[in-house]
Every structure is written in C-alpha cells, then in structure tokens.
Protein backbone atom coordinates (compact mmCIF):
# COMPACT_ATOMS: atom_id res chain seq x y z
CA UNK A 1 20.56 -8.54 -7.08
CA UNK A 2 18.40 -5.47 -6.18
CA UNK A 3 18.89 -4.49 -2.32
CA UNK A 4 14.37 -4.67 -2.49
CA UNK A 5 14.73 -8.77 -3.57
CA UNK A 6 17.05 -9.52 -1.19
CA UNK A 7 16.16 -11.43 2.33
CA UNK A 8 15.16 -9.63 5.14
CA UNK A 9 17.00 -11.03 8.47
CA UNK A 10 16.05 -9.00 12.27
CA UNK A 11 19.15 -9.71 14.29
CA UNK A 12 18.00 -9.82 18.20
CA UNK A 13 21.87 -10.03 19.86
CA UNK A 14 23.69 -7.61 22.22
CA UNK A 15 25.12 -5.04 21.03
CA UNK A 16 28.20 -6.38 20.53
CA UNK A 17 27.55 -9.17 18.47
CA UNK A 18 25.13 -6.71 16.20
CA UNK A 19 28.38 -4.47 15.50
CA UNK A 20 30.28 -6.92 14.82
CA UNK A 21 27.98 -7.91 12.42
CA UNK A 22 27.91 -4.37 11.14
CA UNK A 23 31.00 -4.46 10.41
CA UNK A 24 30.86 -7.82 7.80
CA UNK A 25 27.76 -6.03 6.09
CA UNK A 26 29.66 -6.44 2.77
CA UNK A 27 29.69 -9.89 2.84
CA UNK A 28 26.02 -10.63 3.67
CA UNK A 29 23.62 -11.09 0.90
CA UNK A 30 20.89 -9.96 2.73
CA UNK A 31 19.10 -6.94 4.14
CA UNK A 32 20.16 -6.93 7.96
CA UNK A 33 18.27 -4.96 10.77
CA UNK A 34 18.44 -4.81 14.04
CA UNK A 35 16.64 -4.59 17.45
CA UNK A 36 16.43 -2.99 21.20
CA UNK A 37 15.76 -6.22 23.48
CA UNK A 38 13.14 -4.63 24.84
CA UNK A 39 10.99 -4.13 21.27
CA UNK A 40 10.78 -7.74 21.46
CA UNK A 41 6.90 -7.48 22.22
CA UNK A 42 6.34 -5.29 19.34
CA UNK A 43 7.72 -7.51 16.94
CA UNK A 44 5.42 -8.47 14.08
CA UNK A 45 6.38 -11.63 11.51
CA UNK A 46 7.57 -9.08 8.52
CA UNK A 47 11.11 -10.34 8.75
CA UNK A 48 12.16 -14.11 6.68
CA UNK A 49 14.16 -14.84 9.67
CA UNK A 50 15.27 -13.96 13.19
CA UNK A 51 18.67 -14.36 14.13
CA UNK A 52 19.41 -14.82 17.46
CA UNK A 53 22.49 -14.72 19.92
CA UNK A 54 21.90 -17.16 22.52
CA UNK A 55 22.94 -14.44 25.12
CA UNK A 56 19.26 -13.10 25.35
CA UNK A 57 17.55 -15.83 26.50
CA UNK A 58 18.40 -15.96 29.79
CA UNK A 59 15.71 -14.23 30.44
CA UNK A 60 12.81 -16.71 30.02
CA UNK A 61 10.47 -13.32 29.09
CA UNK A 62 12.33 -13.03 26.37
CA UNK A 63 12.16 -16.45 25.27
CA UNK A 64 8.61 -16.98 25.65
CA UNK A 65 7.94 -13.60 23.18
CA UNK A 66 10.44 -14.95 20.78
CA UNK A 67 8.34 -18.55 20.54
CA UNK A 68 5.24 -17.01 19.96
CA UNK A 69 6.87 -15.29 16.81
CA UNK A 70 6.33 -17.21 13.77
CA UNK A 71 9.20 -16.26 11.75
CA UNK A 72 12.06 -19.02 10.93
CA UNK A 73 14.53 -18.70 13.28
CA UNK A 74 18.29 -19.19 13.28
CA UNK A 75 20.03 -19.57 16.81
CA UNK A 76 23.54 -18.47 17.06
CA UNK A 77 24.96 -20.47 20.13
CA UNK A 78 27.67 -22.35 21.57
CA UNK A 79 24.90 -25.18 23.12
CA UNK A 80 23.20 -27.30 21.01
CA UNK A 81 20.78 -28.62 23.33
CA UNK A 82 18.44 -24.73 24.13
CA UNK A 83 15.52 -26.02 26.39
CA UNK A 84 12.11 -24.31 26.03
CA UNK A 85 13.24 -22.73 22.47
CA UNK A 86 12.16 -23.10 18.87
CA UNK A 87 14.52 -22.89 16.37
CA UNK A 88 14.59 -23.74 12.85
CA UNK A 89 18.65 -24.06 12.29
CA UNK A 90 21.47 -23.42 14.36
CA UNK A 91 24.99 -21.57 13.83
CA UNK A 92 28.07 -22.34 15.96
CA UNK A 93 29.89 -19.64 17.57
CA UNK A 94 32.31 -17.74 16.19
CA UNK A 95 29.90 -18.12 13.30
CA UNK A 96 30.85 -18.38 9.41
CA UNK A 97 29.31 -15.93 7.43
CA UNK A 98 29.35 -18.64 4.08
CA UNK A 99 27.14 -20.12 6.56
CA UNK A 100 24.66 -17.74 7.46
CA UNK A 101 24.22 -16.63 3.82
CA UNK A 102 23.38 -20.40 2.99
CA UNK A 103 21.12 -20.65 6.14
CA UNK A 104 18.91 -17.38 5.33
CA UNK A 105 18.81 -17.95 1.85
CA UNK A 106 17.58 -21.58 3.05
CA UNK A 107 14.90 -20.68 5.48
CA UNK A 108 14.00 -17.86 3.01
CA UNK A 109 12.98 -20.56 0.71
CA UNK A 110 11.40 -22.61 3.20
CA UNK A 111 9.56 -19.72 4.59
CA UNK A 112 7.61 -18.80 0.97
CA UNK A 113 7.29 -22.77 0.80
CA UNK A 114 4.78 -22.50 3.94
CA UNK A 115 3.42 -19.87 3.57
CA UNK A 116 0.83 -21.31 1.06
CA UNK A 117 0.78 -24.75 3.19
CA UNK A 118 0.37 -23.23 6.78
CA UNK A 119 -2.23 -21.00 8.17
CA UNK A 120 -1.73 -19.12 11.62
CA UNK A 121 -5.14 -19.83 13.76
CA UNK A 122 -5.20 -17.77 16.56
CA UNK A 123 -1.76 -18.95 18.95
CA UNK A 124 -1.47 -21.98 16.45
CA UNK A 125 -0.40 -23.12 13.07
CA UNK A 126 -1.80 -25.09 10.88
CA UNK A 127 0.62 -27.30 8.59
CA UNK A 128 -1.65 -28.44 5.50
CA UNK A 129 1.80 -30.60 4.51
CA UNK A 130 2.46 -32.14 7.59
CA UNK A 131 -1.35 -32.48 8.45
CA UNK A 132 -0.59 -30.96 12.46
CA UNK A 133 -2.44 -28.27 14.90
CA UNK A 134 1.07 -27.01 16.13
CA UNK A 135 1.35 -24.45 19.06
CA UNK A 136 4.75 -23.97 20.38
CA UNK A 137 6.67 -27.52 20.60
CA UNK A 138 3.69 -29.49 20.70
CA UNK A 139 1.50 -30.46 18.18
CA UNK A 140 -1.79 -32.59 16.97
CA UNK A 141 -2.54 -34.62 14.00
CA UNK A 142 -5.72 -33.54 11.73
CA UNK A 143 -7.43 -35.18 8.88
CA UNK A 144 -8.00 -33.82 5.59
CA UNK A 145 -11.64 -32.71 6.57
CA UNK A 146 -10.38 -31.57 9.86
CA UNK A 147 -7.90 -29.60 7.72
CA UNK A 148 -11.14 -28.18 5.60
CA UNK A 149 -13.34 -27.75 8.73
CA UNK A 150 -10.39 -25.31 10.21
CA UNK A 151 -9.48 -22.84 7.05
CA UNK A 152 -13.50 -22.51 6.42
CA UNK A 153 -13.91 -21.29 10.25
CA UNK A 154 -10.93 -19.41 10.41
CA UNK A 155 -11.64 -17.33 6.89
CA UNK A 156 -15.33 -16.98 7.59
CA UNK A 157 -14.56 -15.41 10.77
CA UNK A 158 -18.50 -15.27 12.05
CA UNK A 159 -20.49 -17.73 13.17
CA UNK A 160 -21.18 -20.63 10.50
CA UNK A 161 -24.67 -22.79 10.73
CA UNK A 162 -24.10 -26.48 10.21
CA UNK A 163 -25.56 -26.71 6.74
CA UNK A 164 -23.14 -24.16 5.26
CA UNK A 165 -20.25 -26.47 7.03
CA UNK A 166 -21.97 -29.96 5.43
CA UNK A 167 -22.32 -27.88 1.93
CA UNK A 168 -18.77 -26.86 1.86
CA UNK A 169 -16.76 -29.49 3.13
CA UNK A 170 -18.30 -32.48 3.08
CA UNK A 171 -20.99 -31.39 -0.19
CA UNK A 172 -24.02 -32.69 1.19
CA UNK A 173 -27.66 -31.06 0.93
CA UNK A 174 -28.15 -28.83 3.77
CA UNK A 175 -31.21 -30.87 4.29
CA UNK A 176 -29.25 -34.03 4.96
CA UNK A 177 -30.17 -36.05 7.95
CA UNK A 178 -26.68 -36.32 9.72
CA UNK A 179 -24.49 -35.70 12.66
CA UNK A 180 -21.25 -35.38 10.63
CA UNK A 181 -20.66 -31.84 11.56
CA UNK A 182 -21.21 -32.72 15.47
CA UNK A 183 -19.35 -35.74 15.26
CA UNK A 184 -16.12 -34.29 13.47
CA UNK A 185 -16.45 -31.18 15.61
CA UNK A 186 -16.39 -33.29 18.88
CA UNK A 187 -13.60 -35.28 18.02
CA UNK A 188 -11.34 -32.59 17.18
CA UNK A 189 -12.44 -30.79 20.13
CA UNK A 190 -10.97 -33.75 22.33
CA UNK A 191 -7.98 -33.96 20.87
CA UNK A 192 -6.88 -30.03 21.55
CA UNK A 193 -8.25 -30.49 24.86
CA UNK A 194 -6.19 -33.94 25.16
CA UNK A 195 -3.06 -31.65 24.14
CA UNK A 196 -3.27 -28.11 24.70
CA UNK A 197 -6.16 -27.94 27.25
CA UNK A 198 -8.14 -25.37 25.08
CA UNK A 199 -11.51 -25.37 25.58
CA UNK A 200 -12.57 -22.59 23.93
CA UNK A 201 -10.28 -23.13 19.86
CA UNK A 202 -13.94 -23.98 18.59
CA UNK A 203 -16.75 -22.08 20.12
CA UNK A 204 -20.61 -23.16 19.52
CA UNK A 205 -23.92 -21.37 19.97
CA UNK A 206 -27.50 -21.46 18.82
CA UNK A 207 -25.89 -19.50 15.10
CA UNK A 208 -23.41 -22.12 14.52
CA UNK A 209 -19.55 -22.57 14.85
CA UNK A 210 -16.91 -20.34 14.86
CA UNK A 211 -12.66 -19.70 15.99
C-alpha cells in the first residue's frame, strides 16, 4: 500500500506514550502524527481519527476542544466509563497494536461512510441515516423534510424567501396559498430550543430564512 492511501491518525498523548508509539511505527499501517497539547485549538478535522491517551483530559479545556472536533475518535484508557467525552471506540491500556490497526482501519471506513450521510451545520451535525440534529452528546430527531429544509439553508448560505423553500422541498407553486414553510419552520424551531436552547439555529427576516 502507498504511504499517500494509507489512514491518517493525530495522536494527542504525552510525550511518553507518543514515543513509545514511535518506536512500533513499523507495525502500524497507518500514517501517524503527532501533537503539542496546547495546538489543540488549532486543530482542524483533516485527520480519519484522533487517538487519545486518557492522561490529557484532566483538564476539562482540553476536553471540551477535543468534543467540538468532529473527527472519529479512539480513547486509549484504563476507565471505561470517561464522563463529559465523546468517543467513537475505546483501547485498553497497555494497548495491542493488532488492535489499533483494526480500530483505524474501522473508523476509517466509517468515517468516508458519513461523510456523504452527515453534514456539519454550524456546532452541529446532521445524520441523514440516523435522521438526528446532534451537538455534542445530545441530539434531536428530524423528519425527512426537516432533513431537506436544513441542507437547502445551510448550502444556500443567504437568506431564502418562502417560495424558493415551498418550490424546492415540498414542489409546490410559489403562488400556493399555505403556511407549510411557517409551520415546519416553527416546529423545528421548538424542538432545538426544547434541547439545546438555541434560539438563533434558524434566523428569519423580512428576505426570508437562513442558518
């Protein structure tokens, strides 16, 4: 396998961990780089998966940057119960490196899966497959049109007028006589409010709709 196809995997660990890790480069069948702790806010979601030594978050700044990273995650810990953390798969400690090949290549997989069924809106994602609004460990449950109302807003960027929402994803005449827009609006409105007190995910003026 060319070193350009293979998996790209950020380790975020102390330093010792990272040369150990170093050291079994061989035996990994992926690209491996690594990280200062405190680049942590400049990370950006270029990497198939994070791997993480429990040992850095302790500090719950650290954590907090790490969840707002999209990336799959693997956790390498000795707990299997990490409060306030998302991971996507876990590795024991001392970990097996037959293991962490399987996991990356894994998550890898998972990770192109999504990326043509999720869409990141602003500090959420949207799962088209699982039909959720997701931000950090909670989550809503859309609709199909909700689903439709939400990728035309986000990839439209500007304000949209009502009839270019009915034409689109409902395919009525702009002329129609209806409220569907308002009413499908308001209702998903009230449910991120319900769950993530955000008032402001959808804004409205006099030109339309908009994220």
């Amino acid at each position: 396998m060319h070193t350009s196809n293979k998996i790209n995997i950020l380790s975020i660990a102390e330093s010792d961990f990272n040369n150990s890790l170093k050291e079994l480069k061989e035996h990994l069948n992926f690209n491996l780089s690594f990280i200062k702790i405190n680049e942590i806010n400049e990370l950006s979601n270029k990497y198939d998966v994070l791997l993480i030594h429990e040992s850095i978050l302790k500090d719950e700044n650290t954590k907090k940057s790490l969840n707002k990273i999209s990336s799959n995650k693997i956790l390498i810990s000795k707990s299997k119960d990490f409060k306030n953390f998302k991971f996507d798969e876990r590795l024991n400690i001392p970990i097996n490196i037959n293991e962490l090949n399987k996991k990356a290549v894994e998550l890898s997989a998972r990770k192109e899966f999504s990326s043509n069924s999720s869409i990141e809106i602003k500090d959420y994602i949207l799962d088209k497959n699982e039909k959720k609004l997701k931000k950090n460990n909670s989550f809503i449950i859309v609709t199909e049109k909700e689903i439709q109302l939400l990728e035309l807003l986000f990839k439209k960027k500007d304000f949209l007028k009502k009839k270019i929402i009915l034409e689109t994803v409902w395919k009525y005449a702009s002329d129609a006589d209806t409220h569907t827009v308002e009413t499908h609006i308001y209702r998903l409105r009230k449910k991120i409010i319900d769950e993530f007190n955000d008032k402001n995910f959808i804004i409205n003026s006099k030109e339309g709709y908009k994220i």
